[in-house]
Protein backbone atom coordinates (compact mmCIF):
# COMPACT_ATOMS: atom_id res chain seq x y z
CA UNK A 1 0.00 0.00 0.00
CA UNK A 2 1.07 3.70 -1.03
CA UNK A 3 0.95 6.70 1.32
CA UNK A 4 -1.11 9.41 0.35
CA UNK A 5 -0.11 11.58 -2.74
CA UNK A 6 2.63 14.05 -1.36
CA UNK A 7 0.47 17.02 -3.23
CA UNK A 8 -2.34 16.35 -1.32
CA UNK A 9 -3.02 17.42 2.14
CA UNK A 10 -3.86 14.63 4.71
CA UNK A 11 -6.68 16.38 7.04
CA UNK A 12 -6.71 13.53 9.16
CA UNK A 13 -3.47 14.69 10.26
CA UNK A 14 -4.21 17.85 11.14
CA UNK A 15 -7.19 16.97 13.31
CA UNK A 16 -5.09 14.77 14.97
CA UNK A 17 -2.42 17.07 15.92
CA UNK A 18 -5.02 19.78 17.05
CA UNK A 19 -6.36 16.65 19.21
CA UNK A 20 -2.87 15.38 20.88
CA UNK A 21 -2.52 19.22 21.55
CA UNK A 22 -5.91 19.80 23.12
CA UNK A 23 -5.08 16.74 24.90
CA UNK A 24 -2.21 17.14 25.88
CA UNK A 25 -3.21 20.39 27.48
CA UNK A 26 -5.87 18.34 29.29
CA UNK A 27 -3.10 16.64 31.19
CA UNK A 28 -1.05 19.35 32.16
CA UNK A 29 -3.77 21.93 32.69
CA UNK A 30 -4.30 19.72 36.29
CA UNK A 31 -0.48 20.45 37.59
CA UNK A 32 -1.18 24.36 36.54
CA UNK A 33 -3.70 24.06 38.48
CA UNK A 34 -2.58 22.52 41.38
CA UNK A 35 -1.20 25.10 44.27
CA UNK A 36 1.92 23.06 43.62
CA UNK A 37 2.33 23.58 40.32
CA UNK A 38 4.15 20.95 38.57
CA UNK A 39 6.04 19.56 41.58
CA UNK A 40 2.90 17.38 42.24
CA UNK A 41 3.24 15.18 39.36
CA UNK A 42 1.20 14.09 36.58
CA UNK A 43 -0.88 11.85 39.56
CA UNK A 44 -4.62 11.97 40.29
CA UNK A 45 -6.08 12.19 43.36
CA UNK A 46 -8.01 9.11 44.95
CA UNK A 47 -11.62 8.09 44.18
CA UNK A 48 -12.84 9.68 47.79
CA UNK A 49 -15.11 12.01 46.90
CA UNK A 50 -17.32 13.47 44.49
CA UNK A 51 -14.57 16.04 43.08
CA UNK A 52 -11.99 14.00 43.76
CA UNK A 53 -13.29 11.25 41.71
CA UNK A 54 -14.07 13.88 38.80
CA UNK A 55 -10.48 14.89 38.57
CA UNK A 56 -9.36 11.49 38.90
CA UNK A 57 -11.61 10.42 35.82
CA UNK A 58 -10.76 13.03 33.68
CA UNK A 59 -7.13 13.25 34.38
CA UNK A 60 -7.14 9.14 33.52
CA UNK A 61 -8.82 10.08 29.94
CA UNK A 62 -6.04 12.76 29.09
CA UNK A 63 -2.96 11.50 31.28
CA UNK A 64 -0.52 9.78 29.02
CA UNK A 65 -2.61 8.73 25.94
CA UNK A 66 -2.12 12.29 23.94
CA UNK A 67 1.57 12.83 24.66
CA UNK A 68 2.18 9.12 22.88
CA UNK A 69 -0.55 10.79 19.90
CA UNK A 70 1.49 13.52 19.67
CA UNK A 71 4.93 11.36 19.63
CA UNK A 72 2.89 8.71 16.89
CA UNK A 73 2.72 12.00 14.68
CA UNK A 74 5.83 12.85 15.04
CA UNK A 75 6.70 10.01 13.69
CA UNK A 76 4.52 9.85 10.76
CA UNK A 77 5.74 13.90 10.19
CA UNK A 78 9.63 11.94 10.16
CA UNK A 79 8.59 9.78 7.21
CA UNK A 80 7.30 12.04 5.39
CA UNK A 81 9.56 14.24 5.77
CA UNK A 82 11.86 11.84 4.28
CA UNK A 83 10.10 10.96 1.75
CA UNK A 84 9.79 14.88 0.72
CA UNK A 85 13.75 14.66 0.70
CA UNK A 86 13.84 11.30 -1.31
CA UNK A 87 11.39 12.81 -4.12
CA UNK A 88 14.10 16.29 -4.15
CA UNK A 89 17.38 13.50 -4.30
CA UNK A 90 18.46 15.17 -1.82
CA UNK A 91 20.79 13.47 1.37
CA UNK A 92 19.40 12.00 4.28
CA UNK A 93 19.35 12.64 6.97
CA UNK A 94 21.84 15.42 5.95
CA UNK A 95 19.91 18.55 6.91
CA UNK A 96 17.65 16.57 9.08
CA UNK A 97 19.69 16.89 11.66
CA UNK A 98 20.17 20.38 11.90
CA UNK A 99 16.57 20.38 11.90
CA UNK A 100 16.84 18.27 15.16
CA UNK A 101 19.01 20.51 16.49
CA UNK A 102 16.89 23.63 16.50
CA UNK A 103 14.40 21.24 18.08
CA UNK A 104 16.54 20.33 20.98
CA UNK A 105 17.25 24.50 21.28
CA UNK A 106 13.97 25.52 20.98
CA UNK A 107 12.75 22.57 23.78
CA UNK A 108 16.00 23.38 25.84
CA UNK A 109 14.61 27.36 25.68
CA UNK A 110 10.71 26.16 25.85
CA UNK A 111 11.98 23.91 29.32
CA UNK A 112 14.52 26.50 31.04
CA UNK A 113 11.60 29.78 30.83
CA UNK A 114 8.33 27.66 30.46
CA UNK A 115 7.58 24.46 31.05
CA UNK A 116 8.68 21.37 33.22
CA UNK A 117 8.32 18.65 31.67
CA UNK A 118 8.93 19.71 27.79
CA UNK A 119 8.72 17.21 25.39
CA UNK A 120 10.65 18.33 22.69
CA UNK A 121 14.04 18.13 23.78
CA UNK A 122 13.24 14.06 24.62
CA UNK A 123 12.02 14.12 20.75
CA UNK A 124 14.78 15.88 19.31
CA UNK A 125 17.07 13.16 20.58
CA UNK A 126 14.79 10.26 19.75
CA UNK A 127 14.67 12.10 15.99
CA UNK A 128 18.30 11.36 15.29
CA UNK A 129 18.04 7.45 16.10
CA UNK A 130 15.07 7.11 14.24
CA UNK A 131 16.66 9.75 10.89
CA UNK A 132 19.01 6.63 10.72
CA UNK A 133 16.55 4.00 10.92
CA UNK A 134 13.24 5.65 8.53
CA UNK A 135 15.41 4.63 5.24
CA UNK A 136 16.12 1.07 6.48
CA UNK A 137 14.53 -2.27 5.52
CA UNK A 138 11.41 -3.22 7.38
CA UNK A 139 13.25 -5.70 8.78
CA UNK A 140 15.81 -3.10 10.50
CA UNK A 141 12.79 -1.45 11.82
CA UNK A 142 11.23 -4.21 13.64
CA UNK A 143 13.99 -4.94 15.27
CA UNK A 144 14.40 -1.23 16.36
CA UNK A 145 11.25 -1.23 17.42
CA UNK A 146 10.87 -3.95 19.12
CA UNK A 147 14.10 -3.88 20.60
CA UNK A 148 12.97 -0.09 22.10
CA UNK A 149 9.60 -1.65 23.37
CA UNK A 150 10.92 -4.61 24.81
CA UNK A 151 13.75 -2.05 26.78
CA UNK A 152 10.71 0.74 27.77
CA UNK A 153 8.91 -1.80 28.89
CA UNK A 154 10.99 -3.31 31.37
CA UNK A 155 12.28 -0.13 32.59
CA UNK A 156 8.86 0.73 33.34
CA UNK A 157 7.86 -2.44 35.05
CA UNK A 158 11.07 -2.34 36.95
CA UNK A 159 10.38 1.53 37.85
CA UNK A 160 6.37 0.43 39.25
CA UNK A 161 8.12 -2.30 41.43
CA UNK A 162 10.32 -0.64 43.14
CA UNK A 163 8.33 2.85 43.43
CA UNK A 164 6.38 3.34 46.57
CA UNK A 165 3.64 5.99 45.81
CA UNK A 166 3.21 9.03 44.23
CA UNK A 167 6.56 11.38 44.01
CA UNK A 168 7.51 14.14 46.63
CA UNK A 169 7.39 17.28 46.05
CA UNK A 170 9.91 18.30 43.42
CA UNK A 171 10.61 21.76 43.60
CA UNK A 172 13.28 23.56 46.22
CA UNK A 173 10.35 25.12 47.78
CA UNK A 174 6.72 24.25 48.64
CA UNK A 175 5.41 27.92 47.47
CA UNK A 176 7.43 28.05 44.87
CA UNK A 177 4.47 28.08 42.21
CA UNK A 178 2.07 30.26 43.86
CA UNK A 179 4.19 32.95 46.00
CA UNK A 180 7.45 32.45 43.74
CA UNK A 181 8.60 35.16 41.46
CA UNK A 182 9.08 33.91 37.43
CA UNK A 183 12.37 34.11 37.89
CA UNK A 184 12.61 31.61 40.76
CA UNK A 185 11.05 29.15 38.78
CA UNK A 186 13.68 29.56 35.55
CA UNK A 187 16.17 29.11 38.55
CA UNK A 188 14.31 26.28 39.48
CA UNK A 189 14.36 24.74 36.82
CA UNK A 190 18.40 25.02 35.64
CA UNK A 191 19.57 23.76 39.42
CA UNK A 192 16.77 20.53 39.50
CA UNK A 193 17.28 19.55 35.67
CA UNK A 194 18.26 16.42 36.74
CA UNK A 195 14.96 16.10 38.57
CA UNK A 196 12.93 17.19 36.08
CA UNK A 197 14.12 15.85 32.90
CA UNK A 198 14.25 12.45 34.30
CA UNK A 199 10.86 11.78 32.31
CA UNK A 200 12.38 12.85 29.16
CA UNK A 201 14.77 10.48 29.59
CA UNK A 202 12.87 7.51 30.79
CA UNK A 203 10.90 8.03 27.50
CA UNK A 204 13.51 7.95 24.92
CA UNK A 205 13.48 4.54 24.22
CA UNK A 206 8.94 4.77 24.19
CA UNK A 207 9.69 7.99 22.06
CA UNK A 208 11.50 5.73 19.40
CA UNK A 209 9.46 3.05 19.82
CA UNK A 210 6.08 5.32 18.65
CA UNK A 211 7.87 7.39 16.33
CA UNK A 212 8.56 3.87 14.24
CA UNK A 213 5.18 3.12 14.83
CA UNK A 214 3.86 5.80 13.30
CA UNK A 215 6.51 5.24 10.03
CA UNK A 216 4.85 1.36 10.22
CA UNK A 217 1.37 2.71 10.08
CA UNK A 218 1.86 5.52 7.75
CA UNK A 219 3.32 2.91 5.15
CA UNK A 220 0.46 0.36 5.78
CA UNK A 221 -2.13 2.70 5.02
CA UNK A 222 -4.01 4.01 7.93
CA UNK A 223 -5.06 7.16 6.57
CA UNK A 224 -5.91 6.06 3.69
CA UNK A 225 -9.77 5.78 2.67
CA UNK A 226 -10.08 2.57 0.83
CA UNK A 227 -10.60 -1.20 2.39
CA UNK A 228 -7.54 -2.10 3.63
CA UNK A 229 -7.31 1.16 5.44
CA UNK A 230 -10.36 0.17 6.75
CA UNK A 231 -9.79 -2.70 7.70
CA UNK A 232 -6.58 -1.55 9.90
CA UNK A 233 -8.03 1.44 11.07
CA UNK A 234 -11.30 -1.13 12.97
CA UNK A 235 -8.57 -3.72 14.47
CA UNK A 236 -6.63 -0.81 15.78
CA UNK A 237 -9.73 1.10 17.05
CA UNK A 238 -10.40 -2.66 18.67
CA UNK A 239 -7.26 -3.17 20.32
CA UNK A 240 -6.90 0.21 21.33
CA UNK A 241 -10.38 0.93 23.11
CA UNK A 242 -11.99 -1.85 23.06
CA UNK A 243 -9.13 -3.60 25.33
CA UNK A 244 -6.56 -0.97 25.81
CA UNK A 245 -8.91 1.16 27.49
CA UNK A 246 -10.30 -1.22 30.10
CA UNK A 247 -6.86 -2.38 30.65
CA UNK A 248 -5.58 1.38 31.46
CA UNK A 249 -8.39 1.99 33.61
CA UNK A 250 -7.88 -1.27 35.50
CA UNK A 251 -4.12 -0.39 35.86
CA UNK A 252 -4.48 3.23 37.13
CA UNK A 253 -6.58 2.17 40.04
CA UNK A 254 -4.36 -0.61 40.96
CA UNK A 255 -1.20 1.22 40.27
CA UNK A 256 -0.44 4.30 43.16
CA UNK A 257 2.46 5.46 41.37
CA UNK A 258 0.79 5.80 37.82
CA UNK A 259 3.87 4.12 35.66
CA UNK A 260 1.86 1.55 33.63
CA UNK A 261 -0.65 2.97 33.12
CA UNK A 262 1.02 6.42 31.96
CA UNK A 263 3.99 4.65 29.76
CA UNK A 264 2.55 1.26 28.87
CA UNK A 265 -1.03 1.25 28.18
CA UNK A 266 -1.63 5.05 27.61
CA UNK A 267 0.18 4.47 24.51
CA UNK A 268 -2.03 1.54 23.24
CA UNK A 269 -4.81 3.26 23.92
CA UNK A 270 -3.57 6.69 21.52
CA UNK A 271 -2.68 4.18 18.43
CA UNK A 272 -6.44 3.45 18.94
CA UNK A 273 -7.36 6.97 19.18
CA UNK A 274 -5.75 7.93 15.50
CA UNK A 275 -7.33 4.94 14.16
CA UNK A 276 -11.00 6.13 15.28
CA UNK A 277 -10.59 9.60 14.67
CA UNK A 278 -9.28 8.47 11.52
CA UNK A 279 -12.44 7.07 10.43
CA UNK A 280 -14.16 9.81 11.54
CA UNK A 281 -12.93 12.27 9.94
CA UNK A 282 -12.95 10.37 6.32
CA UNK A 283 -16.42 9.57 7.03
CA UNK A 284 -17.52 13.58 7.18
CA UNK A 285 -18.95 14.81 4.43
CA UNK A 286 -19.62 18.82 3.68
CA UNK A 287 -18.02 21.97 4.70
CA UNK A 288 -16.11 21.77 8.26
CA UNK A 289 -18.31 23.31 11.61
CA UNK A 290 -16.20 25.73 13.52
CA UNK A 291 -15.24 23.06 16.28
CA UNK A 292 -13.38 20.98 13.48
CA UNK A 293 -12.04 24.35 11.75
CA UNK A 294 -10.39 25.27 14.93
CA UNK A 295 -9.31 21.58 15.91
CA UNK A 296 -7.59 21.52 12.36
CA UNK A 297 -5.81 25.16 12.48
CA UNK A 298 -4.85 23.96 16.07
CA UNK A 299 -2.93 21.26 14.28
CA UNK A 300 -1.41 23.14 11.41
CA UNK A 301 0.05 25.16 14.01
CA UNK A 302 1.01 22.33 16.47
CA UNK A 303 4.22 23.46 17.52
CA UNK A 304 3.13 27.27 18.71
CA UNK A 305 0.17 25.56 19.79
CA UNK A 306 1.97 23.53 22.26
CA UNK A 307 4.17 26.27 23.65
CA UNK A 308 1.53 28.86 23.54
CA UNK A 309 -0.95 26.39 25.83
CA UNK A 310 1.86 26.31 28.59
CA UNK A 311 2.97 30.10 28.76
CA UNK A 312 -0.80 30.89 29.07
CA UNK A 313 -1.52 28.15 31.93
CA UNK A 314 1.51 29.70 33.27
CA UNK A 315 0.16 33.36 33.13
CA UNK A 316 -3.24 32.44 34.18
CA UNK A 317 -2.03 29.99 37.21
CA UNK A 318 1.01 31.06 39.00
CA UNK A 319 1.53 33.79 41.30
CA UNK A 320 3.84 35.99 39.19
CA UNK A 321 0.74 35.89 36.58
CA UNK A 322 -3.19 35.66 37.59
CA UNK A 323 -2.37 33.34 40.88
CA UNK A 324 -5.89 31.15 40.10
CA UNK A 325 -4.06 28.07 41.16
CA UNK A 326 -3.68 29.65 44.88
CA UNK A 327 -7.07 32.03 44.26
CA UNK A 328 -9.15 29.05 43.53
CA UNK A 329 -7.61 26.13 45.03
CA UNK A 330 -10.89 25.28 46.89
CA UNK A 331 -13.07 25.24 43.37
CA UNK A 332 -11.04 22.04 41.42
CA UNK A 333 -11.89 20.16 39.49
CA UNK A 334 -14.43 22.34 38.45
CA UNK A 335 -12.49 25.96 37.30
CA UNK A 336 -9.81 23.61 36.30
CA UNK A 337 -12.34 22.04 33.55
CA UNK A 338 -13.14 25.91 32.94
CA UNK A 339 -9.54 26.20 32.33
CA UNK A 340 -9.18 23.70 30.58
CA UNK A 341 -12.00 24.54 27.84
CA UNK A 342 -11.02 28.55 27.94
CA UNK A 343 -7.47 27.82 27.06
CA UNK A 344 -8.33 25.39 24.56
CA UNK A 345 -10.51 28.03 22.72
CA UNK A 346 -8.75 30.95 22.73
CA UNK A 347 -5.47 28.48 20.91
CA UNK A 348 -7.77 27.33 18.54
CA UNK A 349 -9.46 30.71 17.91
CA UNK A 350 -5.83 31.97 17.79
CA UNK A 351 -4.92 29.52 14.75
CA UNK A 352 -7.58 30.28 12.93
CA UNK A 353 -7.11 33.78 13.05
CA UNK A 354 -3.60 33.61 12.33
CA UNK A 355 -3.98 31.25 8.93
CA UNK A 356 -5.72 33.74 7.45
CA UNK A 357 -2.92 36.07 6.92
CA UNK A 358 -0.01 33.07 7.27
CA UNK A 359 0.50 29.91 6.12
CA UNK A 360 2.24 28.28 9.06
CA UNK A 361 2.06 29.15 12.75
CA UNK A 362 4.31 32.10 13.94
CA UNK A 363 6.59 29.55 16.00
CA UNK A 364 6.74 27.20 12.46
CA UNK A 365 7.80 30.52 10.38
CA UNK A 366 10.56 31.39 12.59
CA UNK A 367 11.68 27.66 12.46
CA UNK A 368 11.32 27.56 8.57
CA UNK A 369 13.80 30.29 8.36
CA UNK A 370 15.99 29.02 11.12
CA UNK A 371 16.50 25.61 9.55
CA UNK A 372 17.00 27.09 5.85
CA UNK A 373 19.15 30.01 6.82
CA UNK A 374 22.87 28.63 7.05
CA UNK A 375 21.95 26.65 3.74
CA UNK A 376 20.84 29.84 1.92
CA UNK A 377 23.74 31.39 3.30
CA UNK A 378 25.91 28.80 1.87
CA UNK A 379 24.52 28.89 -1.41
CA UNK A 380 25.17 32.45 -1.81
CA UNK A 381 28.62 32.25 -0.27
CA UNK A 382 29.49 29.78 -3.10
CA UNK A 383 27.58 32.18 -5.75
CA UNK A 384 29.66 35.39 -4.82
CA UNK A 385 33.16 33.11 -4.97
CA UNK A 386 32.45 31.02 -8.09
CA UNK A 387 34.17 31.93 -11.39
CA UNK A 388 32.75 33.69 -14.16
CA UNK A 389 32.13 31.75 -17.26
């Protein structure tokens, strides 16, 4: 089976960006809003109460399952990437790599003034491994991938039998998120990297393991609107809800500490997620309501979308912004599902705006040039210097 026609535009893969962002936003939005900010882990509270059981619900449908979309897409984005540098005959990975490098900047910049637990820096790394790996035989893959798998998964299992509970506080102070000044927390941040990239790199090897997933299922056709596409996209939607779901419930309330659920099943549970959305979206007929308009800008803007959603839960939450997290610590889960649903509009309101004057995000333009820039300055170097004919 053949991937889709590089002229054409895949919206399925759009709407599926705009979802891992939205959802990945509905992880995180719970640490903004904790008083503790991101020191208390991505860990929901017990089934005790009425709120409590809420939060814990809807921070078991977010936590985990849209980071490993978002890292699936990544993957797919890799290959076809490559493919888009196969079709020119030009090298790979060859500039690739410099691309990965402004990603490992930009999440190294993104982590040290913003956010905790970035992602990209972990992805920028994985990138590289899996540059070297996209243009192999499918043999050479599997074995990759299975090979990353097999090593995730027992670091995880080993990680859930030794851990006792959910993590201590994090942070060099308790108040540190709701009294501390911005500055504090970019302090925070470069003395406990060691603390709080330790995520990042316990996922490397799941990080390669999904981005070669989402090469496999790219080449076998799961976007794709014809039979066997199909036919792929219903076992996947099977395995992925239909037992991956009951499976990651079952293991987050047996599990204190949160590991297999988060970096196991979560991920089984996303690959089902594409597949269904997937469907759904090939199955819609007509023009596009404004939910799916702004779900799809959100995802041809994916990256700004991602860093915008954590500067503004920043602003809104802390105490050097709006201080809600303190303000209205007494109102979870319910202001935090406010939140949650305000932040989530105004990114996809901001997308859509923004596409109609641009034709990438503004955080995509500045990386376009970036990534070109020492090329085109190359090129002319060489034009000024070469002989005249």
């Amino acid at each position: 089976m053949t991937a889709p026609p590089p002229s054409r535009r895949v919206e399925a893969l759009d709407v599926l960006r705009g979802i891992a962002i939205l959802g990945s936003l509905g992880t995180n939005i719970w640490l903004f809003t904790d008083p503790a900010g991101p020191s208390s882990g991505p860990n929901p509270p017990p089934y005790d109460s009425f709120p409590h059981g809420v939060e814990a619900f809807l921070s078991f449908l977010a936590n985990g399952k849209f980071i490993a979309l978002l890292t699936v897409m990544f993957g797919i984005g890799l290959e076809i990437q490559y493919r888009s540098a196969r079709r020119r005959g030009t090298g790979w990975p060859g500039r690739y790599l410099w691309r990965a490098t402004l990603l490992f900047a930009e999440g190294l910049v993104h982590y040290v003034l913003i956010f905790e637990f970035d992602v990209l820096m972990g992805y920028a790394v994985a990138s590289v491994v899996v540059a070297f790996l996209v243009g192999r035989t499918l043999q050479t893959i599997n074995t990759w991938m299975y090979a990353a798998g097999g090593l995730h998964t027992a670091l995880v299992l080993a990680l859930a039998a030794i851990a006792q509970g959910p993590p201590a506080n994090r942070t060099s102070r308790p108040d540190l998120f709701s009294a501390g000044s911005y500055l504090d927390q970019v302090q925070d941040r470069i003395d406990l990297w060691y603390v709080y990239r330790a995520e990042s790199i316990l996922m490397l090897p799941m990080a390669v393991t999904l981005f070669l997933v989402g090469i496999r299922l790219w080449r076998a056709g799961v976007l794709i609107d014809d039979h066997v596409g199909a036919a792929l996209r219903k076992r996947l939607t099977v395995a992925g809800l239909g037992i991956g779901l009951p499976l990651n419930f079952a293991a987050t309330l047996l599990q204190q500490n949160n590991l297999i659920s988060r970096y196991l099943l979560a991920p089984v549970v996303a690959v089902g997620i594409l597949a269904m959305v997937t469907t759904i979206v090939l199955r819609m007929s007509g023009a596009p309501g404004l939910l799916r308009r702004g779900v799809t800008a959100l995802g041809r803007t994916a990256l700004t979308g991602y860093i915008l959603q954590n500067l503004l839960a920043s602003i809104l939450c802390y105490g050097w912004g709006l201080g809600l997290a303190l303000t209205l610590a007494g109102s979870r889960p319910w202001w935090t599902i406010a939140a949650w649903a305000l932040l989530s509009a105004a990114l996809m309101a901001f997308a859509a705006l923004w596409l109609r004057r641009f034709g990438r995000g503004p955080v995509e333009l500045f990386w376009d040039w970036a990534q070109r820039a020492p090329f085109s300055a190359g090129r002319k170097a060489a034009t000024r210097t070469a002989p005249l004919g």
